[in-house]
Protein backbone atom coordinates (compact mmCIF):
# COMPACT_ATOMS: atom_id res chain seq x y z
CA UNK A 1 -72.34 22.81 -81.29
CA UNK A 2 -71.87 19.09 -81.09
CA UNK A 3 -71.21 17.04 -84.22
CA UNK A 4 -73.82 14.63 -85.16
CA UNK A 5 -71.14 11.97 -84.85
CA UNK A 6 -70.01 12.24 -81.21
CA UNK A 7 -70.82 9.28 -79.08
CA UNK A 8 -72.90 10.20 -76.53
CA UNK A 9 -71.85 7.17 -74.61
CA UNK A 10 -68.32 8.36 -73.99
CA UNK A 11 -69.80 11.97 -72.29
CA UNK A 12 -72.39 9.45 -69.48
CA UNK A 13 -70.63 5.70 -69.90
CA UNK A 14 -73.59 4.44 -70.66
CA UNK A 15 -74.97 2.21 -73.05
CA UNK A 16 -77.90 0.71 -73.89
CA UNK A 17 -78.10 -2.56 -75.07
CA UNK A 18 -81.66 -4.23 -75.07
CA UNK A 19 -84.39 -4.41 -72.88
CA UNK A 20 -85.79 -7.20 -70.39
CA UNK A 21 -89.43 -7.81 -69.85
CA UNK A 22 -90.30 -8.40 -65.92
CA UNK A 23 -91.82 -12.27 -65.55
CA UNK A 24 -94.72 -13.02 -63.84
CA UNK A 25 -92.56 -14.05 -60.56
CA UNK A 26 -90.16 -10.85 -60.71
CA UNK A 27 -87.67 -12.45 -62.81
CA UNK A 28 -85.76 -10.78 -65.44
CA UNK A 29 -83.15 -12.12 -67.86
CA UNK A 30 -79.88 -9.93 -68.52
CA UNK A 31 -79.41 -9.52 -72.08
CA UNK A 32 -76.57 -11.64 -73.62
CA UNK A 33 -73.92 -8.87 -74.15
CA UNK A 34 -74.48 -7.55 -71.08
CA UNK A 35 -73.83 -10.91 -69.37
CA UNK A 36 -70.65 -11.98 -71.64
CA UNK A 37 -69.43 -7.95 -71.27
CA UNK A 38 -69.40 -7.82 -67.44
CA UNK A 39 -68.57 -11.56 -66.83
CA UNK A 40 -71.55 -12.29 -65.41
CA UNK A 41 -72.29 -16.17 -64.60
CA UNK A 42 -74.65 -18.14 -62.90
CA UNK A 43 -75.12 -17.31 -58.78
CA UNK A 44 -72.78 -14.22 -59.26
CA UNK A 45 -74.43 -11.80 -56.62
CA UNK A 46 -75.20 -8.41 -57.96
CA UNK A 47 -76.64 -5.15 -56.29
CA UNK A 48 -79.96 -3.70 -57.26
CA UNK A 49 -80.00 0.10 -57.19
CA UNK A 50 -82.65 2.71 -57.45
CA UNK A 51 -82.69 6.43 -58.72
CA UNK A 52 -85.11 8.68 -59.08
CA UNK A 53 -88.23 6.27 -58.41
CA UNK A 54 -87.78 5.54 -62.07
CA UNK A 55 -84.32 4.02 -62.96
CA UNK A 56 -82.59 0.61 -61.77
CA UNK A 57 -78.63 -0.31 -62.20
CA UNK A 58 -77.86 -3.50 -61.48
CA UNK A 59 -73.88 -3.74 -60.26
CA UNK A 60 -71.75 -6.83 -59.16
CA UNK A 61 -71.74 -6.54 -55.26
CA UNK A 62 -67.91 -7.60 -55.76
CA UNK A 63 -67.59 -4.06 -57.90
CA UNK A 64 -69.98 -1.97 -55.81
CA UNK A 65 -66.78 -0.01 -54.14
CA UNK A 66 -65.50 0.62 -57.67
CA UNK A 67 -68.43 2.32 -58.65
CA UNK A 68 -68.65 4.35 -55.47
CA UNK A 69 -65.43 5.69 -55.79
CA UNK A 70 -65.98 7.01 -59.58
CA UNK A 71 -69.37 8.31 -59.01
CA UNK A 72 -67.39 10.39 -56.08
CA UNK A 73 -64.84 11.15 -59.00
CA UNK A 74 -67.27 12.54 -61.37
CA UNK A 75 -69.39 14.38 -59.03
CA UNK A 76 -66.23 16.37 -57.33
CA UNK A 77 -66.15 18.06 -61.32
């Protein structure tokens, strides 16, 4: 049985950190931390992913074969 104090970040690498409300042109604004986390400036060019018909990452284009090669890594365990 899992302790009520494990971080269930760690296990998935996820994290959520605030929520964006979708602008009447489509716009959306990243929240602070994410920006300053993942270095994220103005005109960077990021990668809009869907999953599922119900779940969106947004990824750097410039990291995009990073995370192919560790979603490959964690689905060959």
């Amino acid at each position: 049985m899992k302790k009520m104090d494990d971080n269930p970040e760690k296990e998935c690498g996820m994290k959520i950190i605030g929520h964006v409300t979708i602008w009447p042109k489509g716009q959306v604004v990243i929240p602070k931390e994410a920006r300053e986390t993942l270095w994220l400036k103005p005109w960077d060019d990021l990668l809009v992913l869907m999953k599922w018909e119900m779940a969106i990452w947004m990824v750097k284009s410039s990291d995009m074969k990073k995370v192919i090669e560790y979603m490959q890594e964690f689905m060959a365990k």
